[in-house]
PDB file of N, CA and C in Angstrom:
ATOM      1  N   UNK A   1      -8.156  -7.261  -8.131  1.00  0.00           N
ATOM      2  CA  UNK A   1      -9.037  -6.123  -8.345  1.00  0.00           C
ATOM      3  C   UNK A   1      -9.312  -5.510  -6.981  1.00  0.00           C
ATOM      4  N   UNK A   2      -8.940  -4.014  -7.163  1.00  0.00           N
ATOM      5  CA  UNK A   2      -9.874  -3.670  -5.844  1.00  0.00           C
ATOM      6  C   UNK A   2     -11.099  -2.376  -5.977  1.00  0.00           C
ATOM      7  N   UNK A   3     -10.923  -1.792  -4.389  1.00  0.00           N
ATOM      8  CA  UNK A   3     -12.194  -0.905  -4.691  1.00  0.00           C
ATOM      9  C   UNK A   3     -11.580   0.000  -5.639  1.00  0.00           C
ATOM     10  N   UNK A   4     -11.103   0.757  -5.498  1.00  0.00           N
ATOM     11  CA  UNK A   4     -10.377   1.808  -6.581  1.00  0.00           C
ATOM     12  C   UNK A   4     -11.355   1.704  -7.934  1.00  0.00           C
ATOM     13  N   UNK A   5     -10.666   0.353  -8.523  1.00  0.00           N
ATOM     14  CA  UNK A   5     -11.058  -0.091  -9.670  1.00  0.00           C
ATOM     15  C   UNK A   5     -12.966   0.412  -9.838  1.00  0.00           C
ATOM     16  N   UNK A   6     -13.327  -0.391  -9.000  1.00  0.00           N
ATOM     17  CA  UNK A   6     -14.845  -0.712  -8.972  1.00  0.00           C
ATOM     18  C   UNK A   6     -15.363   1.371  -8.721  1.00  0.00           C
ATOM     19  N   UNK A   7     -14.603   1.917  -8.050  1.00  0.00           N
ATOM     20  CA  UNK A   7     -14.867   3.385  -8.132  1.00  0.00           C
ATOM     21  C   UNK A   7     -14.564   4.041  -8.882  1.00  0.00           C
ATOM     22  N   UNK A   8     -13.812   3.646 -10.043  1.00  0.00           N
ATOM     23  CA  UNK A   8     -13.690   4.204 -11.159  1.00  0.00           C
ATOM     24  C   UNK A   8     -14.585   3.824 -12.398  1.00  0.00           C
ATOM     25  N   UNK A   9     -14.949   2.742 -12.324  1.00  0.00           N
ATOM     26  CA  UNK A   9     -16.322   1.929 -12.812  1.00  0.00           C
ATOM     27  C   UNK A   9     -17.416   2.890 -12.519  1.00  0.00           C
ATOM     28  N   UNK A  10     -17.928   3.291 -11.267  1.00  0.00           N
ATOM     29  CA  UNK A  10     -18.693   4.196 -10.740  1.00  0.00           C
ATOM     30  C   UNK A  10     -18.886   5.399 -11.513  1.00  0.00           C
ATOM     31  N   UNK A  11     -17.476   5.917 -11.396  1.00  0.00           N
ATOM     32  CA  UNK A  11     -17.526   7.333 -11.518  1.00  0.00           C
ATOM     33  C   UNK A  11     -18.209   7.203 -13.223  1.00  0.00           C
ATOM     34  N   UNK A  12     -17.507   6.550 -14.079  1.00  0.00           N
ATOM     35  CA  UNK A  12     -17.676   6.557 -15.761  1.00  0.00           C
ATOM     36  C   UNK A  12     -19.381   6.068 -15.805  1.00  0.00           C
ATOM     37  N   UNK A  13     -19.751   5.228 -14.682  1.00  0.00           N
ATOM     38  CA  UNK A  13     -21.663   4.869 -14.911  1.00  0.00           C
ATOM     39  C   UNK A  13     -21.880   6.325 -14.703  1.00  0.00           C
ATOM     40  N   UNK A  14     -22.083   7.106 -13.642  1.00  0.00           N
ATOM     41  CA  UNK A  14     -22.330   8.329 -13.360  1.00  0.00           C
ATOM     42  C   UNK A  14     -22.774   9.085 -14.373  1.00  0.00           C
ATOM     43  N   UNK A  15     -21.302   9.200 -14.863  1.00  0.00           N
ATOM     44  CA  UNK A  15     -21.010   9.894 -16.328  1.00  0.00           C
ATOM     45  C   UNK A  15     -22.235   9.782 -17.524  1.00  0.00           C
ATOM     46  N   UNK A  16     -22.854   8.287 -17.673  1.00  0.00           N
ATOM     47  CA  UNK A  16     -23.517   8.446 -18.513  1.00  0.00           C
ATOM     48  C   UNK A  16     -25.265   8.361 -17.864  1.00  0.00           C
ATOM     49  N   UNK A  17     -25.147   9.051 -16.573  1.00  0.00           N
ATOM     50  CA  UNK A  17     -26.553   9.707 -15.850  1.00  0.00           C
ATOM     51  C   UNK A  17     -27.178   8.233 -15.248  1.00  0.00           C
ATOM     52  N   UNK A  18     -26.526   7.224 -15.133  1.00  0.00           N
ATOM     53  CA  UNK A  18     -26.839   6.206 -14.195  1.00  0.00           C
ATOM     54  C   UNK A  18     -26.559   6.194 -12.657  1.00  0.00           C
ATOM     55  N   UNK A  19     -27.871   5.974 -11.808  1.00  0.00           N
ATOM     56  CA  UNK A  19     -27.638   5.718 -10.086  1.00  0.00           C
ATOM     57  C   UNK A  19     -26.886   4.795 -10.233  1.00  0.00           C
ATOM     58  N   UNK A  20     -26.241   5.151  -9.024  1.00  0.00           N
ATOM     59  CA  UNK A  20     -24.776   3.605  -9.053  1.00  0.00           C
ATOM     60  C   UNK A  20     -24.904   3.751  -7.333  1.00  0.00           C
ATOM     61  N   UNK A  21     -24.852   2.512  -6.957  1.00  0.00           N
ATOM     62  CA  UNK A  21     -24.793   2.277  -5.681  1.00  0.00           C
ATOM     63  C   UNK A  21     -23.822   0.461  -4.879  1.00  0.00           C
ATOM     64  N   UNK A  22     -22.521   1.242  -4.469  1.00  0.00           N
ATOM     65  CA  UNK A  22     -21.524  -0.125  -4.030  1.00  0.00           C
ATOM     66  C   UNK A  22     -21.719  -0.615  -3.161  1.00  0.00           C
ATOM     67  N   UNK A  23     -21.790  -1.677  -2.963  1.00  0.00           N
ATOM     68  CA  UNK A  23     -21.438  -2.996  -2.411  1.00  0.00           C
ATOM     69  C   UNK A  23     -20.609  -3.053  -1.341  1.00  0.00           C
ATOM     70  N   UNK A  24     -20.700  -2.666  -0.261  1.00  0.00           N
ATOM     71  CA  UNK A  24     -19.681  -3.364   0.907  1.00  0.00           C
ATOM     72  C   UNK A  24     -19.686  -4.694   1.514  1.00  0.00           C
ATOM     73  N   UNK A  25     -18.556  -4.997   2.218  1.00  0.00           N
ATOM     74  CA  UNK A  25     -17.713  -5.005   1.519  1.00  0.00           C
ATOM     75  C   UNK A  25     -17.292  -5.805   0.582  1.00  0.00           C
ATOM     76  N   UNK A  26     -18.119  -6.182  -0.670  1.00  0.00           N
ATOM     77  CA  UNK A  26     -17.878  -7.118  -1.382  1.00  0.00           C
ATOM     78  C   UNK A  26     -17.767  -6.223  -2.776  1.00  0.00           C
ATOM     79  N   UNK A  27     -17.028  -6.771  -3.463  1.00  0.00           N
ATOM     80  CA  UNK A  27     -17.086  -5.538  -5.087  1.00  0.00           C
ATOM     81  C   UNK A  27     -17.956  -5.669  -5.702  1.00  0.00           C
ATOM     82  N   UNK A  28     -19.008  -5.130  -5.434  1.00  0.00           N
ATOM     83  CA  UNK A  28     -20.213  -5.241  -6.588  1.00  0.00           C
ATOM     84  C   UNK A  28     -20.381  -3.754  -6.549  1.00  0.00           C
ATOM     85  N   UNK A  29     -21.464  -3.475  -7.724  1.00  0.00           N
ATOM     86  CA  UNK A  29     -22.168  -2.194  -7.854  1.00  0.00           C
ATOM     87  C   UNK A  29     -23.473  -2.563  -8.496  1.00  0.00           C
ATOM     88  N   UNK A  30     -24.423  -1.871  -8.128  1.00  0.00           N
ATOM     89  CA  UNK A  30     -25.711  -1.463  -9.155  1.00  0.00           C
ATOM     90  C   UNK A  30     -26.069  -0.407  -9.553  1.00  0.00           C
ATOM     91  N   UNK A  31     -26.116  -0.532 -10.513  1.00  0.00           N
ATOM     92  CA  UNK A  31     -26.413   0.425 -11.624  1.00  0.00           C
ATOM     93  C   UNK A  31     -28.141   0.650 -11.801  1.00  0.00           C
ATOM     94  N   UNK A  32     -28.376   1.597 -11.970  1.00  0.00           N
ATOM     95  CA  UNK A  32     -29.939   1.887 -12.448  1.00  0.00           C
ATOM     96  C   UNK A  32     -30.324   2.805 -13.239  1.00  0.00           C
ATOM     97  N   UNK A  33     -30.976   2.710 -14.276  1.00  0.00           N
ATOM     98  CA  UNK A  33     -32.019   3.825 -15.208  1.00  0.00           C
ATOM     99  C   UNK A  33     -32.457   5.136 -14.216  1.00  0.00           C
ATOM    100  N   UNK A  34     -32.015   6.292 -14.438  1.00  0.00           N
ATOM    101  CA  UNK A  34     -32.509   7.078 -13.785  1.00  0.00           C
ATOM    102  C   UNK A  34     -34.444   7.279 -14.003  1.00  0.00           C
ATOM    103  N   UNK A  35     -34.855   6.792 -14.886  1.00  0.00           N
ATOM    104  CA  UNK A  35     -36.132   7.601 -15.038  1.00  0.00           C
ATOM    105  C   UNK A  35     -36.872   5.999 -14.802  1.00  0.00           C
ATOM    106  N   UNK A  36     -36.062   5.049 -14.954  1.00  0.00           N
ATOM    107  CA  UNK A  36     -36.507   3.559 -15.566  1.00  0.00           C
ATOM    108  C   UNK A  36     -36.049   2.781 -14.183  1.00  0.00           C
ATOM    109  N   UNK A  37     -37.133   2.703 -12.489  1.00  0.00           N
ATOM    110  CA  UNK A  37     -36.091   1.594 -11.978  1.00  0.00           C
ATOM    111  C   UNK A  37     -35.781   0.719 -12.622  1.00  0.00           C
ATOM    112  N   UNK A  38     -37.035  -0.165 -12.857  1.00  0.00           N
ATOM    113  CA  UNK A  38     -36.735  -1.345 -13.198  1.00  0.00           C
ATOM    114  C   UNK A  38     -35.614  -1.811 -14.189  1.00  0.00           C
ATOM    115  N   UNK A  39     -34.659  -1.100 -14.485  1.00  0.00           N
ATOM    116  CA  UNK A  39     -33.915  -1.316 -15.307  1.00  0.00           C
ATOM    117  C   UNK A  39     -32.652  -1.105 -14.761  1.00  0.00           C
ATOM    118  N   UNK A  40     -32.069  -2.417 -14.357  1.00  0.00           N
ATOM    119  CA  UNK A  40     -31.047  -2.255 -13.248  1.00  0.00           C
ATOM    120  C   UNK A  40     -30.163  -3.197 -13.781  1.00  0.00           C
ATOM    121  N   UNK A  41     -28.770  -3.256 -13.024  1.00  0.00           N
ATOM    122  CA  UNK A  41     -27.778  -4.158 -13.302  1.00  0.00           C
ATOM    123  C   UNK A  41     -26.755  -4.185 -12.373  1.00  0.00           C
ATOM    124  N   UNK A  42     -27.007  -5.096 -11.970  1.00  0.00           N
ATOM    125  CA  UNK A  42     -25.616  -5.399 -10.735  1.00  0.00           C
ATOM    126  C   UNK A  42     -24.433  -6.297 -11.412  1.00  0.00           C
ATOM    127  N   UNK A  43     -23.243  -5.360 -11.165  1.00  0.00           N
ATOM    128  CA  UNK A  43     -21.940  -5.668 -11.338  1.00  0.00           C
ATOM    129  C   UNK A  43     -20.997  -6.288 -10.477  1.00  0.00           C
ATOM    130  N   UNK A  44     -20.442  -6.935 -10.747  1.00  0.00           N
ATOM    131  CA  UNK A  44     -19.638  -8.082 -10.130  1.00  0.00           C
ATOM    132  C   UNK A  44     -18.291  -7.692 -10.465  1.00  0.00           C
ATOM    133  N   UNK A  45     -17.140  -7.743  -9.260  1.00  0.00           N
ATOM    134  CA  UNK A  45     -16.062  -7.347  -9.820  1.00  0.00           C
ATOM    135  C   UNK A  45     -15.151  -8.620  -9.033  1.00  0.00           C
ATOM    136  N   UNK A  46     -14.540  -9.684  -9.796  1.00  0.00           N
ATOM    137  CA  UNK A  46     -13.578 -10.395  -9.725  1.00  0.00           C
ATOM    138  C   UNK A  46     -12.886 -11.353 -10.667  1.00  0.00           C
ATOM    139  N   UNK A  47     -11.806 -11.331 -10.560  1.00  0.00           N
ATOM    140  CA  UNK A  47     -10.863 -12.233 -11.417  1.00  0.00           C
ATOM    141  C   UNK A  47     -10.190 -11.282 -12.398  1.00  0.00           C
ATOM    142  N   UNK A  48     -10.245 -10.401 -11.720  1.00  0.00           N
ATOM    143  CA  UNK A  48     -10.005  -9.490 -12.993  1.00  0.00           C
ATOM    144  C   UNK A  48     -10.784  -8.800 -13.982  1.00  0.00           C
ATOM    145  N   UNK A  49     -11.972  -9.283 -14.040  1.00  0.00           N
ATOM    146  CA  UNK A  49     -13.511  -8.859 -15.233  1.00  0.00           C
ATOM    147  C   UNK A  49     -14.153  -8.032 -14.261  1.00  0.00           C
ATOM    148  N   UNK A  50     -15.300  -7.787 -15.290  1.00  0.00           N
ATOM    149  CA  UNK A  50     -16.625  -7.424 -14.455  1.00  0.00           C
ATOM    150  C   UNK A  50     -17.795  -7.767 -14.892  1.00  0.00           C
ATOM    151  N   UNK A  51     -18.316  -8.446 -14.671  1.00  0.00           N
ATOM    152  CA  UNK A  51     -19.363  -9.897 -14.720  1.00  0.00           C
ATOM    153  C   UNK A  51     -21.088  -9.041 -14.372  1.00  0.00           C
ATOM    154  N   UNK A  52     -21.983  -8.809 -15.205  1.00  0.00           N
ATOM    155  CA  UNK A  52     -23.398  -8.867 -14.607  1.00  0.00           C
ATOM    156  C   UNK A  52     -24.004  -9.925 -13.591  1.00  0.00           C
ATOM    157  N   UNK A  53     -24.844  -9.267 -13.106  1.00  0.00           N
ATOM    158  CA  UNK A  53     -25.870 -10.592 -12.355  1.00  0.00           C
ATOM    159  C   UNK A  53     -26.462 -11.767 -13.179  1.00  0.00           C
ATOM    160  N   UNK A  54     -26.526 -11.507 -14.225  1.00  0.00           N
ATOM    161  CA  UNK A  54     -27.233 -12.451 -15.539  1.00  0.00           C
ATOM    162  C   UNK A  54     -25.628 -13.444 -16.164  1.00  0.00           C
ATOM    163  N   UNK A  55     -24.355 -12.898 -15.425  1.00  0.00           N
ATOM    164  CA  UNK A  55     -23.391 -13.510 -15.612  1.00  0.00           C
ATOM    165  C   UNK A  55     -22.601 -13.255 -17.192  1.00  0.00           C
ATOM    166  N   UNK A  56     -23.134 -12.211 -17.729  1.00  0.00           N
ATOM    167  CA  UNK A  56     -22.658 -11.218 -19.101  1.00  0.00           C
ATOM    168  C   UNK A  56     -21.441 -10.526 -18.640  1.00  0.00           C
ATOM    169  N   UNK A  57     -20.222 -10.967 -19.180  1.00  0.00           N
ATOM    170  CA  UNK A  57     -18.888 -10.618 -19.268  1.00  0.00           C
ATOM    171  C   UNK A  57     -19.165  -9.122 -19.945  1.00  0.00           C
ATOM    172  N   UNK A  58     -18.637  -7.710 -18.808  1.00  0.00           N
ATOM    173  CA  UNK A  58     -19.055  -6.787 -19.341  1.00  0.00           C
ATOM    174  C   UNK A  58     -17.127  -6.167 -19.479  1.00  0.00           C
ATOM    175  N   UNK A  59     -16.460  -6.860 -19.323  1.00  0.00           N
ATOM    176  CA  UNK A  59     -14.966  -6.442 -19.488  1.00  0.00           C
ATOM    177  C   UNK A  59     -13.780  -6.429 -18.369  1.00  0.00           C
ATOM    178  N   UNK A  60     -12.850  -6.109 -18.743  1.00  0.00           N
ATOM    179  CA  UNK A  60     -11.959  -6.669 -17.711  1.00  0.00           C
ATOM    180  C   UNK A  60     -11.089  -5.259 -16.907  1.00  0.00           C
ATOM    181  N   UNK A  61     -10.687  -5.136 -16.122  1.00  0.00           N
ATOM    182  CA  UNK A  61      -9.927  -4.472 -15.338  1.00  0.00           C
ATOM    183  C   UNK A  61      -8.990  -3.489 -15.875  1.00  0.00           C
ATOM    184  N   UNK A  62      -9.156  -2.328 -15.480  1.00  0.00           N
ATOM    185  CA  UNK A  62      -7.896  -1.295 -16.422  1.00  0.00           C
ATOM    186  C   UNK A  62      -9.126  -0.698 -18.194  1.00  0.00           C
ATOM    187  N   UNK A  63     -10.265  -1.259 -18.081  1.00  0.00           N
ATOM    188  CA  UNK A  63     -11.121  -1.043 -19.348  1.00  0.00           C
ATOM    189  C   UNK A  63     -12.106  -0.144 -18.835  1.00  0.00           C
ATOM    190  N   UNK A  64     -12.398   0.660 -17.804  1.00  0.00           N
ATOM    191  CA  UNK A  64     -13.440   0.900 -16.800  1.00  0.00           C
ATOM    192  C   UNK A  64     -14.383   1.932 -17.786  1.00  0.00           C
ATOM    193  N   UNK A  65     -14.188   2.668 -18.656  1.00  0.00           N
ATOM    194  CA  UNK A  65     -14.887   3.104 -19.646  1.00  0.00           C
ATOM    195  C   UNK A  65     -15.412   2.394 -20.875  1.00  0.00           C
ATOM    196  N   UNK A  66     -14.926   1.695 -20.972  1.00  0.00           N
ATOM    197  CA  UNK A  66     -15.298   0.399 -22.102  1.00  0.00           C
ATOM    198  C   UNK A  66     -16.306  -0.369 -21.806  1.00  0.00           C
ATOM    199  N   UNK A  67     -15.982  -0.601 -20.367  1.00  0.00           N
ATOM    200  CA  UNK A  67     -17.495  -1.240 -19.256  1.00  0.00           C
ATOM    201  C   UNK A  67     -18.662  -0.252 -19.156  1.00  0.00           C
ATOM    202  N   UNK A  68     -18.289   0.848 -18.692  1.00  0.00           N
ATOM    203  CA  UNK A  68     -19.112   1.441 -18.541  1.00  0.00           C
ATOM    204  C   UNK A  68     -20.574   1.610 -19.641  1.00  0.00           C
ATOM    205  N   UNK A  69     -19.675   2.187 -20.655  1.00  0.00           N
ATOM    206  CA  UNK A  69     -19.933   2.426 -22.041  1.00  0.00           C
ATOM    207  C   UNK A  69     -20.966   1.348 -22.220  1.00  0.00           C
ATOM    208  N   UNK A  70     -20.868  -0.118 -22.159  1.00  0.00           N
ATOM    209  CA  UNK A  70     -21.599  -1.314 -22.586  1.00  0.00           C
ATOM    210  C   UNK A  70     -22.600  -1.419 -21.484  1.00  0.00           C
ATOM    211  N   UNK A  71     -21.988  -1.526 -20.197  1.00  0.00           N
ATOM    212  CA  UNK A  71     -23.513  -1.132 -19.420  1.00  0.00           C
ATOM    213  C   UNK A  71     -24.471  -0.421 -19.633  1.00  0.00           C
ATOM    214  N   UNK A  72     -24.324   1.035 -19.859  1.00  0.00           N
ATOM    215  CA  UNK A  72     -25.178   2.116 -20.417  1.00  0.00           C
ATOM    216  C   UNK A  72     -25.985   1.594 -21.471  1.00  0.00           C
ATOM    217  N   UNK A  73     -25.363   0.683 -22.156  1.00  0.00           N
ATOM    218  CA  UNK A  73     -26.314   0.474 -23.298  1.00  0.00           C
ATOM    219  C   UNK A  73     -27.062  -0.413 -23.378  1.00  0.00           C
ATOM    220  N   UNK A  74     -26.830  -1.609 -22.021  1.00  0.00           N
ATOM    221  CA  UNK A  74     -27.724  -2.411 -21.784  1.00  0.00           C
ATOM    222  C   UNK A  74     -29.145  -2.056 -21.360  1.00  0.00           C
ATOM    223  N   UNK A  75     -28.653  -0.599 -20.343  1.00  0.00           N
ATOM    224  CA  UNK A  75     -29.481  -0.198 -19.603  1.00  0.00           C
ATOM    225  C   UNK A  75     -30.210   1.276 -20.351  1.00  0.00           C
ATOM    226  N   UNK A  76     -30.000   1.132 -21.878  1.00  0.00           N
ATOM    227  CA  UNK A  76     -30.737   1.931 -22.806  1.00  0.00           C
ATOM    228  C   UNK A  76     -30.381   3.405 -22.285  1.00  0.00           C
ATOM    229  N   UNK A  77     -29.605   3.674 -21.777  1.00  0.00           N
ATOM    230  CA  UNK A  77     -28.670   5.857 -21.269  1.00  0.00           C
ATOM    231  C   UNK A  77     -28.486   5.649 -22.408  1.00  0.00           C
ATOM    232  N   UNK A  78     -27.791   7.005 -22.963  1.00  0.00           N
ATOM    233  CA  UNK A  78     -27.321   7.685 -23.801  1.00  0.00           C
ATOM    234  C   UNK A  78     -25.762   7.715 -23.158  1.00  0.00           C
ATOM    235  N   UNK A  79     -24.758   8.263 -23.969  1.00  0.00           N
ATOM    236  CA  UNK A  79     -23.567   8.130 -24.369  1.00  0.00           C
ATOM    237  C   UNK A  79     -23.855   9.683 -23.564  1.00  0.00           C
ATOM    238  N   UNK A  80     -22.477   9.834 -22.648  1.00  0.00           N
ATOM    239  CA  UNK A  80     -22.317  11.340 -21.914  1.00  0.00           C
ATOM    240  C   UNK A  80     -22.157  12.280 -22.819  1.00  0.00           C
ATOM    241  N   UNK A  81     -22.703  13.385 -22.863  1.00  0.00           N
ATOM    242  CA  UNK A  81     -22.090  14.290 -23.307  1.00  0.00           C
ATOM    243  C   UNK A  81     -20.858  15.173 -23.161  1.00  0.00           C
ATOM    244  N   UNK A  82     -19.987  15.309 -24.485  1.00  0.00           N
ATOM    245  CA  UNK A  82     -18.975  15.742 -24.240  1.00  0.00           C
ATOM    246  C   UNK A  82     -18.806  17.278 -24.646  1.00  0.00           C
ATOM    247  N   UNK A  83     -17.776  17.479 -24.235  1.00  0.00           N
ATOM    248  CA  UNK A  83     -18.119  19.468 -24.843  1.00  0.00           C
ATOM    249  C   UNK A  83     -17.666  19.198 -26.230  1.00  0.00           C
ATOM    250  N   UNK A  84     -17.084  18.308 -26.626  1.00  0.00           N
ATOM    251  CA  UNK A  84     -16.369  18.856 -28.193  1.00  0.00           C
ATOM    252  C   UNK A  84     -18.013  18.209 -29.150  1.00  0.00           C
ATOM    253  N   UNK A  85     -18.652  17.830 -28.524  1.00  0.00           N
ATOM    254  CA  UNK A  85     -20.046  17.204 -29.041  1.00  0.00           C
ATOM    255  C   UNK A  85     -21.123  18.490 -29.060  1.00  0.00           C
ATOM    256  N   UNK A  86     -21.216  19.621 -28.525  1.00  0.00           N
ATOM    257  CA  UNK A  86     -22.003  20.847 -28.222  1.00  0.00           C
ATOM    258  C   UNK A  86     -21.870  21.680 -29.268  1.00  0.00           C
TER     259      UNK A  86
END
């Protein structure tokens, strides 16, 4: 796994209006509730997965929207809006 990966992870948290802030140089990210700090989640990126701090298998490598997607919902966001959704 590398950064790439973990910045494409990024970009899709973004997406669904989560602060995301990486990890040098180690692959992590945290994620946060924009309106909600306290509602955070640090991501772990190795072996191929991507692992919470609480150690919750949030998916594996090459899935980076699938992760995303399940983070968001840990962390109670909403699903991005898309234009074909308007």
């Amino acid at each position: 796994m590398n950064a790439t990966d973990l910045q494409r992870l990024a970009g899709h948290l973004r997406n669904h209006g989560l602060r995301v802030v990486a990890v040098e140089p180690e692959l992590r990210l945290h994620a946060t509730h924009p309106q909600h700090g306290l509602l955070t989640e640090e991501i772990v990126a190795g072996g191929g997965r991507y692992v919470t701090s609480l150690f919750y298998e949030i998916g594996e490598r090459g899935r980076e929207k699938v992760c995303a997607d399940r983070i968001a919902r840990l962390l109670a966001v909403s699903s991005p809006i898309t234009a074909g959704a308007l």
